[in-house]
C-alpha atoms as a PDB file:
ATOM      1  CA  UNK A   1      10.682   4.611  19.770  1.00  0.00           C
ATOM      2  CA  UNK A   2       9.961   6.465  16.301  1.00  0.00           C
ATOM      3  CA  UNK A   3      10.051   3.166  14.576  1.00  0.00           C
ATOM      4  CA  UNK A   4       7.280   1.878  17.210  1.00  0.00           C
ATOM      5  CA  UNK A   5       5.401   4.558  16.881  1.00  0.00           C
ATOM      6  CA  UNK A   6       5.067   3.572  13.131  1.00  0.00           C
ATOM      7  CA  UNK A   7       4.133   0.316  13.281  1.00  0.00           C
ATOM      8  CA  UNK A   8       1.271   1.252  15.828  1.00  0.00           C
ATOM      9  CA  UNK A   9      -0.355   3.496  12.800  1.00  0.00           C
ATOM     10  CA  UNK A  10      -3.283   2.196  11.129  1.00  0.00           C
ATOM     11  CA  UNK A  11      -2.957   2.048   7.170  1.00  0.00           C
ATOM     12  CA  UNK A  12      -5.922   2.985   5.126  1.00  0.00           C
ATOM     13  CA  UNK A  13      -5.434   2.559   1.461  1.00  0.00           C
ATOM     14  CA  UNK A  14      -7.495   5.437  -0.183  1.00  0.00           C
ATOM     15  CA  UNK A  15      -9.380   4.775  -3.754  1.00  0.00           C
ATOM     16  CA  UNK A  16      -9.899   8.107  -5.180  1.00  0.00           C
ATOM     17  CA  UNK A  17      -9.904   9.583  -8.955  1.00  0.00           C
ATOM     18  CA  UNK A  18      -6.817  11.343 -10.024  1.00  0.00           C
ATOM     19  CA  UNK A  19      -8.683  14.016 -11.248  1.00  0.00           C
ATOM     20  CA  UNK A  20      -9.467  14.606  -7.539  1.00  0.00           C
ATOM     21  CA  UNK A  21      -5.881  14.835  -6.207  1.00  0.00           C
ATOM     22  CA  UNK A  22      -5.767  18.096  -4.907  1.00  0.00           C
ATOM     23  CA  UNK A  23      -9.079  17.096  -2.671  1.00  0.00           C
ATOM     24  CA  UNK A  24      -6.991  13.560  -1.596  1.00  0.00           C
ATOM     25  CA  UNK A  25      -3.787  15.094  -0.723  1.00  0.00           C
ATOM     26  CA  UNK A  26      -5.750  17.073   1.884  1.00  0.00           C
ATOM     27  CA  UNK A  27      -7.646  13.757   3.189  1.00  0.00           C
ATOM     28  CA  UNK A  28      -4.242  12.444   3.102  1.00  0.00           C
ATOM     29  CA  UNK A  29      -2.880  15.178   5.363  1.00  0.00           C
ATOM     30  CA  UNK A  30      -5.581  14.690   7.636  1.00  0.00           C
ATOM     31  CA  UNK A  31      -5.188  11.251   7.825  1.00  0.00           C
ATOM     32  CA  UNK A  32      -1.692  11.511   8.720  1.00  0.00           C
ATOM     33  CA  UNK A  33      -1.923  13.931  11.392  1.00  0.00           C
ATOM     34  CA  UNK A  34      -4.493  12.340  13.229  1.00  0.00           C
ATOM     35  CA  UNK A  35      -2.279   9.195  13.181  1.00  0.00           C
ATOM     36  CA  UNK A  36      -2.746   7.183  10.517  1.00  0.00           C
ATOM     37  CA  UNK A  37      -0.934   6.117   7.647  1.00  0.00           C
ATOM     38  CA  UNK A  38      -2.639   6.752   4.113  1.00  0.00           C
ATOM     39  CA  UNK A  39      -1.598   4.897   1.582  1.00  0.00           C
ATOM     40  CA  UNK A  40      -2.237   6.022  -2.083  1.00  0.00           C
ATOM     41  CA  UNK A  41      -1.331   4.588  -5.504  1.00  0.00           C
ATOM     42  CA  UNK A  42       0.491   7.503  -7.044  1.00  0.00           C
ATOM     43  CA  UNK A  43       1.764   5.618 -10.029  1.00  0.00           C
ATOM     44  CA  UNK A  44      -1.320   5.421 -12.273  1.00  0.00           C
ATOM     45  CA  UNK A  45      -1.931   2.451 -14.594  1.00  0.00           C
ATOM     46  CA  UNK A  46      -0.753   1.497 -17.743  1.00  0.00           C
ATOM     47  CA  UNK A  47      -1.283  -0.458 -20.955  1.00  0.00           C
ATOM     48  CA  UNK A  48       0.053  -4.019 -20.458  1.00  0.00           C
ATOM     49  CA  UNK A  49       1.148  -3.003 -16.368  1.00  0.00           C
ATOM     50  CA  UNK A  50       0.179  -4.964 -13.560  1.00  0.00           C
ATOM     51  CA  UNK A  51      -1.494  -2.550 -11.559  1.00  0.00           C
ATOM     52  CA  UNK A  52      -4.133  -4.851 -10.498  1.00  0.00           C
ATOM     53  CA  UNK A  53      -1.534  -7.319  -8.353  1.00  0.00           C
ATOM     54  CA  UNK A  54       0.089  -3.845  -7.428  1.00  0.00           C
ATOM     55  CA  UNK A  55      -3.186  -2.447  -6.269  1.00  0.00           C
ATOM     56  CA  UNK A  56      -4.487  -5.690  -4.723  1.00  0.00           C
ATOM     57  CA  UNK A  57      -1.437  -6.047  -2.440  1.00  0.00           C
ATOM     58  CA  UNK A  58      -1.734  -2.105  -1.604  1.00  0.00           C
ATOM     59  CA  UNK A  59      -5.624  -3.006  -0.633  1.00  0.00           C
ATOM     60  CA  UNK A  60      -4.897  -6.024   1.412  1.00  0.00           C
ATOM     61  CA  UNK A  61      -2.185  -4.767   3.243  1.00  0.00           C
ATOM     62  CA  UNK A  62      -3.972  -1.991   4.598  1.00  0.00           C
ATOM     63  CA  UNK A  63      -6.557  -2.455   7.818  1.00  0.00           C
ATOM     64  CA  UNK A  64      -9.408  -0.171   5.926  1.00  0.00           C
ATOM     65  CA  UNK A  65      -9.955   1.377   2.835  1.00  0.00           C
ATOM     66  CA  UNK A  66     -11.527   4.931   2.061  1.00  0.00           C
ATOM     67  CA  UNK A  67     -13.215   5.538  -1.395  1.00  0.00           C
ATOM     68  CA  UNK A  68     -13.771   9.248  -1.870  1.00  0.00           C
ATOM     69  CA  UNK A  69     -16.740   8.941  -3.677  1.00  0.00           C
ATOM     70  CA  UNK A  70     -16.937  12.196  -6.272  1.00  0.00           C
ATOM     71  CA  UNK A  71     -18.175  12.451  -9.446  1.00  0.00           C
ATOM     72  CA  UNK A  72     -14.897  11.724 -11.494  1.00  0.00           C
ATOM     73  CA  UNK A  73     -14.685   8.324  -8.775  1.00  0.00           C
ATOM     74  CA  UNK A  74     -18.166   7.147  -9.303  1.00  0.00           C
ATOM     75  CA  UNK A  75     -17.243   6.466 -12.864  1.00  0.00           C
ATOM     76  CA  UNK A  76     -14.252   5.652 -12.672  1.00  0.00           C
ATOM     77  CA  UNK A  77     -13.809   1.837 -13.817  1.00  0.00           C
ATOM     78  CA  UNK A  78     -10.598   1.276 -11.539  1.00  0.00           C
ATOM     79  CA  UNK A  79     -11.871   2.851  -8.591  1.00  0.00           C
ATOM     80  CA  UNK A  80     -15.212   0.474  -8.911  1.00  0.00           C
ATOM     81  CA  UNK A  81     -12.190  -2.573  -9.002  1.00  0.00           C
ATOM     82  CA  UNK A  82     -10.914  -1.318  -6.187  1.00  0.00           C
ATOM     83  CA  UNK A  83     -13.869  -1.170  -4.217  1.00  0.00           C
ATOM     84  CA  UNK A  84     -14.269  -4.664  -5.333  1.00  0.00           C
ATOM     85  CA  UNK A  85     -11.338  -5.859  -4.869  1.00  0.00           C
ATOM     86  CA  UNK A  86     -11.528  -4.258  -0.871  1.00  0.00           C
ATOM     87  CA  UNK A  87     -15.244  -6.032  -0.914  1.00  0.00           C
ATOM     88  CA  UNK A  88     -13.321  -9.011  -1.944  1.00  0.00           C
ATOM     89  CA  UNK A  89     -10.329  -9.109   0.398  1.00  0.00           C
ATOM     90  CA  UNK A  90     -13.674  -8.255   3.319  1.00  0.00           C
ATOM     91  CA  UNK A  91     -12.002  -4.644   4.365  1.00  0.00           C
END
C-alpha cells in the first residue's frame, strides 16, 4: 500500500538559488507533508559536468515546477535555464 501511496504523489521539481536553501528546505517540507513529492537538485554544477541533461531529465520528469523567485534566483543564470528549460518541456 506504501509503495501506492508513492506513486499517487505529484512531483514538483523546485528551481531555487542555493543561497536560499534554508528558505527551500522549508517549501520542501511543506510540500511533502501536504503530499507531494519535491524534487531538488542538491548536487550543484560543475566545470565540464552535465548538469544540464541531469537537470533537464529532473524537470521533465516532474508534473510542475516551482521557481522560488528571490533575489539571489532572479539572477541566477541556471535558475533562468531552468525556467526555460520547464517553458520548453511546456510544465
Amino acid at each position: 500500500m506504501s509503495g501506492e501511496r508513492q506513486e499517487e504523489r505529484l512531483r514538483v521539481f523546485i528551481s531555487y538559488s542555493r543561497r536560499d536553501t534554508d528558505i527551500i528546505d522549508q517549501l520542501a517540507a511543506a510540500l511533502d507533508v501536504a503530499g507531494f513529492e519535491p524534487q531538488l537538485d542538491r548536487h550543484g554544477t560543475s566545470a565540464g559536468e552535465e548538469w544540464q541533461a541531469r537537470l533537464s531529465e529532473m524537470i521533465a520528469r516532474a508534473d510542475s515546477v516551482i521557481f522560488a523567485l528571490t533575489p539571489d534566483a532572479a539572477t541566477s543564470t541556471i535558475c533562468q535555464w531552468e525556467v526555460d528549460e520547464a517553458q520548453r518541456l511546456g510544465k
